[in-house]
C-alpha atoms as a PDB file:
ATOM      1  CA  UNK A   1     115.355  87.631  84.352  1.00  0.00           C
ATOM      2  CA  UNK A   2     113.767  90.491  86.233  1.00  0.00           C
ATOM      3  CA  UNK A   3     114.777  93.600  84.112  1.00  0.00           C
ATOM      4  CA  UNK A   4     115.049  97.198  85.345  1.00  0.00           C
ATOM      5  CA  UNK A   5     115.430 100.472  83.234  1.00  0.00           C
ATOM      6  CA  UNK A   6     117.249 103.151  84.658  1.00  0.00           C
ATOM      7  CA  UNK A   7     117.264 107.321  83.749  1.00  0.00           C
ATOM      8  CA  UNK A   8     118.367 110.305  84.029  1.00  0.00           C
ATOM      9  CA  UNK A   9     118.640 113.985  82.149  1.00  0.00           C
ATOM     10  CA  UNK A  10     119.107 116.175  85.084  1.00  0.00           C
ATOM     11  CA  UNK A  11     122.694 116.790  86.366  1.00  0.00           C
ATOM     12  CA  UNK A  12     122.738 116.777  90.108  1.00  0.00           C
ATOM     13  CA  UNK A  13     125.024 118.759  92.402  1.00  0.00           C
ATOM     14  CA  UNK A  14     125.774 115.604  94.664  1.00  0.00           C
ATOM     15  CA  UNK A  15     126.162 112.902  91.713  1.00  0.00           C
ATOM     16  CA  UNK A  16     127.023 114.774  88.570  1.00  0.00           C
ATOM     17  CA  UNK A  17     125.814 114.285  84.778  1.00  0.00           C
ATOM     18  CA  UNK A  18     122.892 111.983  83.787  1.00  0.00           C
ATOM     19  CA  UNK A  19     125.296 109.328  83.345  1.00  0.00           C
ATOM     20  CA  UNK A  20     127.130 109.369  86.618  1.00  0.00           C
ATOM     21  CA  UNK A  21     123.647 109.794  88.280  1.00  0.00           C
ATOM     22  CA  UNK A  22     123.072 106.270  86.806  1.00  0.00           C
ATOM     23  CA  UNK A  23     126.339 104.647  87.405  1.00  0.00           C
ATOM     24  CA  UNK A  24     125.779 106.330  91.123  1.00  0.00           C
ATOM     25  CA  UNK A  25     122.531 104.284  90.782  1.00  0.00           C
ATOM     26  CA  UNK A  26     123.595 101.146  89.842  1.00  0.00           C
ATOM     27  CA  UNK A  27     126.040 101.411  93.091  1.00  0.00           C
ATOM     28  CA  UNK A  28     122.450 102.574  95.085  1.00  0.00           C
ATOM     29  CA  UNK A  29     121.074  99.484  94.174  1.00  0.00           C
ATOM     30  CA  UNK A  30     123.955  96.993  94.978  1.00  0.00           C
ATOM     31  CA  UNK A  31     124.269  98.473  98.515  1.00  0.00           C
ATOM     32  CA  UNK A  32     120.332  97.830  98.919  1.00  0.00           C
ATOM     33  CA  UNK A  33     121.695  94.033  98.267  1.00  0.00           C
ATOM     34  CA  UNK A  34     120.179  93.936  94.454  1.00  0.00           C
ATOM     35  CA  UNK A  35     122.452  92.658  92.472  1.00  0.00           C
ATOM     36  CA  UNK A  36     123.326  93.408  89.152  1.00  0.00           C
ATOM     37  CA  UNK A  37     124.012  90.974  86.826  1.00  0.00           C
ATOM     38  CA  UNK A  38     124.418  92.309  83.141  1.00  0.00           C
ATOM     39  CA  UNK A  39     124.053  95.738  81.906  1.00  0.00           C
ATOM     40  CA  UNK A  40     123.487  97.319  78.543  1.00  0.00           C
ATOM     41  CA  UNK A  41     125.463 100.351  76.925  1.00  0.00           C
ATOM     42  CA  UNK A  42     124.349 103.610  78.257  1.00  0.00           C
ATOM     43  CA  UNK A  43     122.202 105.488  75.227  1.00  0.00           C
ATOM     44  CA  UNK A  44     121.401 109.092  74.623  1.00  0.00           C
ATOM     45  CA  UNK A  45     117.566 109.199  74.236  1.00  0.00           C
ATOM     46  CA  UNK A  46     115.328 111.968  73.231  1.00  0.00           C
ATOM     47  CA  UNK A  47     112.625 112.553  75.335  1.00  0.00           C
ATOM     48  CA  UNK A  48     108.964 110.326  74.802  1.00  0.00           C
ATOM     49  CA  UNK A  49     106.779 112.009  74.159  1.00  0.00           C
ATOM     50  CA  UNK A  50     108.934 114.702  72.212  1.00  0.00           C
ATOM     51  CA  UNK A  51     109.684 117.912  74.422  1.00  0.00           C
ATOM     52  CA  UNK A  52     112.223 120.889  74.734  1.00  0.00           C
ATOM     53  CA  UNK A  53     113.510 119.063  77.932  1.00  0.00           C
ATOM     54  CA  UNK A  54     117.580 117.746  77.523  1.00  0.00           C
ATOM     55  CA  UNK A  55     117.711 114.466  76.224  1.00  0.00           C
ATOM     56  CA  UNK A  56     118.108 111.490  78.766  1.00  0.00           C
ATOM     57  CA  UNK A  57     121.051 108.811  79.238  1.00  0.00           C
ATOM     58  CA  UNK A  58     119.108 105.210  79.300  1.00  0.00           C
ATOM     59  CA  UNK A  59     120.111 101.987  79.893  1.00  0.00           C
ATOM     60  CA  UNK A  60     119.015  98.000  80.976  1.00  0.00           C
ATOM     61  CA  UNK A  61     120.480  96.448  83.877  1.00  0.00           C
ATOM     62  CA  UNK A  62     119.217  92.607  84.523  1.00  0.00           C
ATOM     63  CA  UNK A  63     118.659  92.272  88.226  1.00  0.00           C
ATOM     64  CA  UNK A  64     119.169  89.382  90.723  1.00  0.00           C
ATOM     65  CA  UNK A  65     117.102  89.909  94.196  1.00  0.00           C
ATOM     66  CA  UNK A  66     115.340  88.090  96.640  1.00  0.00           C
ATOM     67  CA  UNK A  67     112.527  90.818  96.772  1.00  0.00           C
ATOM     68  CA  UNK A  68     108.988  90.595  95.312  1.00  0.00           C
ATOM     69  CA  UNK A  69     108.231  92.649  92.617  1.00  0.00           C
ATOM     70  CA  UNK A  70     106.245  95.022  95.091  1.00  0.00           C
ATOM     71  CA  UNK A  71     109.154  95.205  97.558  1.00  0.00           C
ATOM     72  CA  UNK A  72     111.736  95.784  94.663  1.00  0.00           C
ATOM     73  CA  UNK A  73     109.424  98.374  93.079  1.00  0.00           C
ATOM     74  CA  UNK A  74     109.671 100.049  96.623  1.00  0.00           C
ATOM     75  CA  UNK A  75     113.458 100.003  96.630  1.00  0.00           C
ATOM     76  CA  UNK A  76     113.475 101.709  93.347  1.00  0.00           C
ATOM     77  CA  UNK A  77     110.699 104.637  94.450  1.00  0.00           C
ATOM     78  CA  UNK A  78     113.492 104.657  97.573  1.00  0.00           C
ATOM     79  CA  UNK A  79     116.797 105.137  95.556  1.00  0.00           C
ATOM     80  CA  UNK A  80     114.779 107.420  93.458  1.00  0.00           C
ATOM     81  CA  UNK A  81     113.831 109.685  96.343  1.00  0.00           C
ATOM     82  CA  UNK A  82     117.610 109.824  97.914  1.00  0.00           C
ATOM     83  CA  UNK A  83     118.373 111.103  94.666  1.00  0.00           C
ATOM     84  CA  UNK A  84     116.435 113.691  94.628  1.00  0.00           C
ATOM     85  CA  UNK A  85     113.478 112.652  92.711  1.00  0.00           C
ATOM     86  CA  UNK A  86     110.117 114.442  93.041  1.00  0.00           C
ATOM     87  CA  UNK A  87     107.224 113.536  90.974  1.00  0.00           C
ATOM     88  CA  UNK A  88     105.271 116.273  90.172  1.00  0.00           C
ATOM     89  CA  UNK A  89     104.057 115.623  86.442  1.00  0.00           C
ATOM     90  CA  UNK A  90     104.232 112.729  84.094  1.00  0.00           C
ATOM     91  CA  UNK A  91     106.708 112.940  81.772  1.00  0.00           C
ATOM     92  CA  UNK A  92     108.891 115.554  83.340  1.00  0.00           C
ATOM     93  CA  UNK A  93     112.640 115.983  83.213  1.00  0.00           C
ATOM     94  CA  UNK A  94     113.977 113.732  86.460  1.00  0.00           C
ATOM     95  CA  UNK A  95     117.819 113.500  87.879  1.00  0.00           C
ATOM     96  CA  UNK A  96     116.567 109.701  88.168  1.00  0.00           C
ATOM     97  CA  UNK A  97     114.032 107.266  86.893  1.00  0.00           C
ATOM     98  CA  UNK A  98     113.701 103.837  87.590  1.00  0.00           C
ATOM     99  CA  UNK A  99     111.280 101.086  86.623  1.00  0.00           C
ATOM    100  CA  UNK A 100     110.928  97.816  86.499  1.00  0.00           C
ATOM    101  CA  UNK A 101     110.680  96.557  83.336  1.00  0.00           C
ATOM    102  CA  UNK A 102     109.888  92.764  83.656  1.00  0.00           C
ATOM    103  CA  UNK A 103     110.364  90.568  86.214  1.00  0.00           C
ATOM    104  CA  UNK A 104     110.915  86.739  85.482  1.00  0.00           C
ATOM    105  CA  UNK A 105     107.758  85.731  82.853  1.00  0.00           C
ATOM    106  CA  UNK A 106     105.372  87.355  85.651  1.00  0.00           C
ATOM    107  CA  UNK A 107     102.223  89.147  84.027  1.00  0.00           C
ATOM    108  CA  UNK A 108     100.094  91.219  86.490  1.00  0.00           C
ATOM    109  CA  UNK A 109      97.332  93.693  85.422  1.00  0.00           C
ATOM    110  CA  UNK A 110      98.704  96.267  88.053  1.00  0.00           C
ATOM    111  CA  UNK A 111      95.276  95.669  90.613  1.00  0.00           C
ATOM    112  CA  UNK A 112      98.528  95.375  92.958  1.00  0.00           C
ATOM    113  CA  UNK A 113     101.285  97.433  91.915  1.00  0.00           C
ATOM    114  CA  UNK A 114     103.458  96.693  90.169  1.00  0.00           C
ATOM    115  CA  UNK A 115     101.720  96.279  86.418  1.00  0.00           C
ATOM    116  CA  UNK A 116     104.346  93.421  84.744  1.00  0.00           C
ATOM    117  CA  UNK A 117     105.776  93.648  82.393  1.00  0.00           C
ATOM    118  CA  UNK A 118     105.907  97.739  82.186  1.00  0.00           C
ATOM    119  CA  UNK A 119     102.606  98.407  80.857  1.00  0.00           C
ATOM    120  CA  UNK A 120     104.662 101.077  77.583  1.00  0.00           C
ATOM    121  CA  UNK A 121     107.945  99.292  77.540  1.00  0.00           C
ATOM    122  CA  UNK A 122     107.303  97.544  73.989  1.00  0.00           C
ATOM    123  CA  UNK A 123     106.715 101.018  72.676  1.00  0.00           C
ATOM    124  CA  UNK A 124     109.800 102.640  74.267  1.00  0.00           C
ATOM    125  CA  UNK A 125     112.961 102.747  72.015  1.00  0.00           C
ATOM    126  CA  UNK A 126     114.837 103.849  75.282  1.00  0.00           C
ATOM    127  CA  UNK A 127     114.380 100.544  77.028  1.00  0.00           C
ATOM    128  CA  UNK A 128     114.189  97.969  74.070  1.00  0.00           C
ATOM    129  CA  UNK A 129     117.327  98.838  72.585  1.00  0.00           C
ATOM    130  CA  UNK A 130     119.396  98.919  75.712  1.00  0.00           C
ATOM    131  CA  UNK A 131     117.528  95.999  76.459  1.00  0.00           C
ATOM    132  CA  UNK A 132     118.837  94.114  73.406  1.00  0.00           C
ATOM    133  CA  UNK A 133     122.265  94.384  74.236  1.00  0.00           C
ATOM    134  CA  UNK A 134     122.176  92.410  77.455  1.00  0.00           C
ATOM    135  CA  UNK A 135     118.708  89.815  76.557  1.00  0.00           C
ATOM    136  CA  UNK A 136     118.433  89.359  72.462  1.00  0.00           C
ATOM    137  CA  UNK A 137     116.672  86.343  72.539  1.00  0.00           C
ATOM    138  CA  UNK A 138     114.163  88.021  75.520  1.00  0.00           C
ATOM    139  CA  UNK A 139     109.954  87.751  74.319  1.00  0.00           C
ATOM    140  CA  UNK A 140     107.233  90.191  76.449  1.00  0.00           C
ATOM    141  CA  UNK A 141     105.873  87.542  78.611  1.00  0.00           C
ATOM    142  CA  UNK A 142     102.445  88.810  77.871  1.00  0.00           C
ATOM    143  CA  UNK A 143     101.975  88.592  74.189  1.00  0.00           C
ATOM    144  CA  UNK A 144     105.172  86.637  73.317  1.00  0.00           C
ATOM    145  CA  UNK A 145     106.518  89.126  70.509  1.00  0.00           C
ATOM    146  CA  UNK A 146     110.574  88.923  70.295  1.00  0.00           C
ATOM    147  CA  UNK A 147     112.574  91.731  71.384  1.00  0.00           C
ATOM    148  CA  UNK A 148     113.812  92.101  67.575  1.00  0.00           C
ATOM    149  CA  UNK A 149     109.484  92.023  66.518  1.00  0.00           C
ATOM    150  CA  UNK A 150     109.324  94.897  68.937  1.00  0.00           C
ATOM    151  CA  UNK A 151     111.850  97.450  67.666  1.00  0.00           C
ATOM    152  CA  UNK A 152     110.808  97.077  63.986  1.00  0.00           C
ATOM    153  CA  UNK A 153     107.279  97.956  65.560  1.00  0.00           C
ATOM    154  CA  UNK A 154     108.545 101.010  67.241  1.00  0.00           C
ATOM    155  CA  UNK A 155     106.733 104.526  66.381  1.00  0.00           C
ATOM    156  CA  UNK A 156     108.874 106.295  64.085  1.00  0.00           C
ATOM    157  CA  UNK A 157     110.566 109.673  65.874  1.00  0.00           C
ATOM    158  CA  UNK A 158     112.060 107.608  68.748  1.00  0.00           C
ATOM    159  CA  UNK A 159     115.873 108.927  68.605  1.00  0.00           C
ATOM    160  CA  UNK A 160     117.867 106.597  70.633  1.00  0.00           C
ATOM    161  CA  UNK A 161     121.928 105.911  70.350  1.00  0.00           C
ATOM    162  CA  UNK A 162     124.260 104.521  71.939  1.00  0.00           C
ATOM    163  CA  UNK A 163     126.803 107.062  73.834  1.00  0.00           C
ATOM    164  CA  UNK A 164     130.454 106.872  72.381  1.00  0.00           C
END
């Protein structure tokens, strides 16, 4: 399954709160012909690392495509940027954020971007626990830890629930 982690904790004037910036972005991706096969609940997530910035709305949606992992990694960078995403600094509140997560069992070491799988997605509550409603069984193809090894392993301070 090629995984992708979507968001947001900027409203925008065109698309609305965080979470209607990802729905919006789910659409995004569909038009571009990606298609969207499972999707977790939408959580509220405090920012990593900790910050004064508004919490973020995070999810998991599982991806079919016929891209590569470069060319879907270049439709993400794409929906991000109609969306009005600028990347300034690391870490920064966004309106939109999109990665790619994992993609199939593929392990790269990023000399061509992208890295596979996401290089701090095991230590991320924000993508493991959306991603464990929609892939329980899933293991990181690089060390083969299970998803449920990986959330007892989390840093302790990661606030991350799911939105009512």
């Amino acid at each position: 399954m090629i995984f992708i982690a979507l968001g947001s904790n900027l409203s925008s004037d065109v698309y609305g709160s965080p979470q209607d910036i990802c729905e919006a972005a789910i659409d995004a991706l569909q038009d571009r012909g990606i298609s969207v096969v499972a999707r977790s609940r939408w959580f509220r997530t405090a920012p990593v690392p900790v910050s004064d910035q508004p919490w973020f709305v995070n999810g998991v949606a599982a991806v079919s495509t016929g891209l590569n992992p470069a060319g879907l990694l270049s439709v993400l960078h794409e929906v991000e940027a109609e969306f009005g995403r600028t990347r300034t600094l690391r870490n920064e509140a966004r309106i939109l954020d999109l990665d790619l997560i994992a993609y199939d069992e593929l392990v790269t070491d990023g000399a061509t971007p992208p890295t596979l799988p996401h290089p701090r997605m095991h230590e991320r509550a924000f993508v493991l626990l959306p991603l464990s409603d929609i892939a329980p069984d899933w293991r990181h193809p690089a060390t083969g830890a299970a998803l449920p090894d990986l959330i007892a392993a989390l840093s302790a301070g990661q606030r991350a629930e799911p939105k009512a």
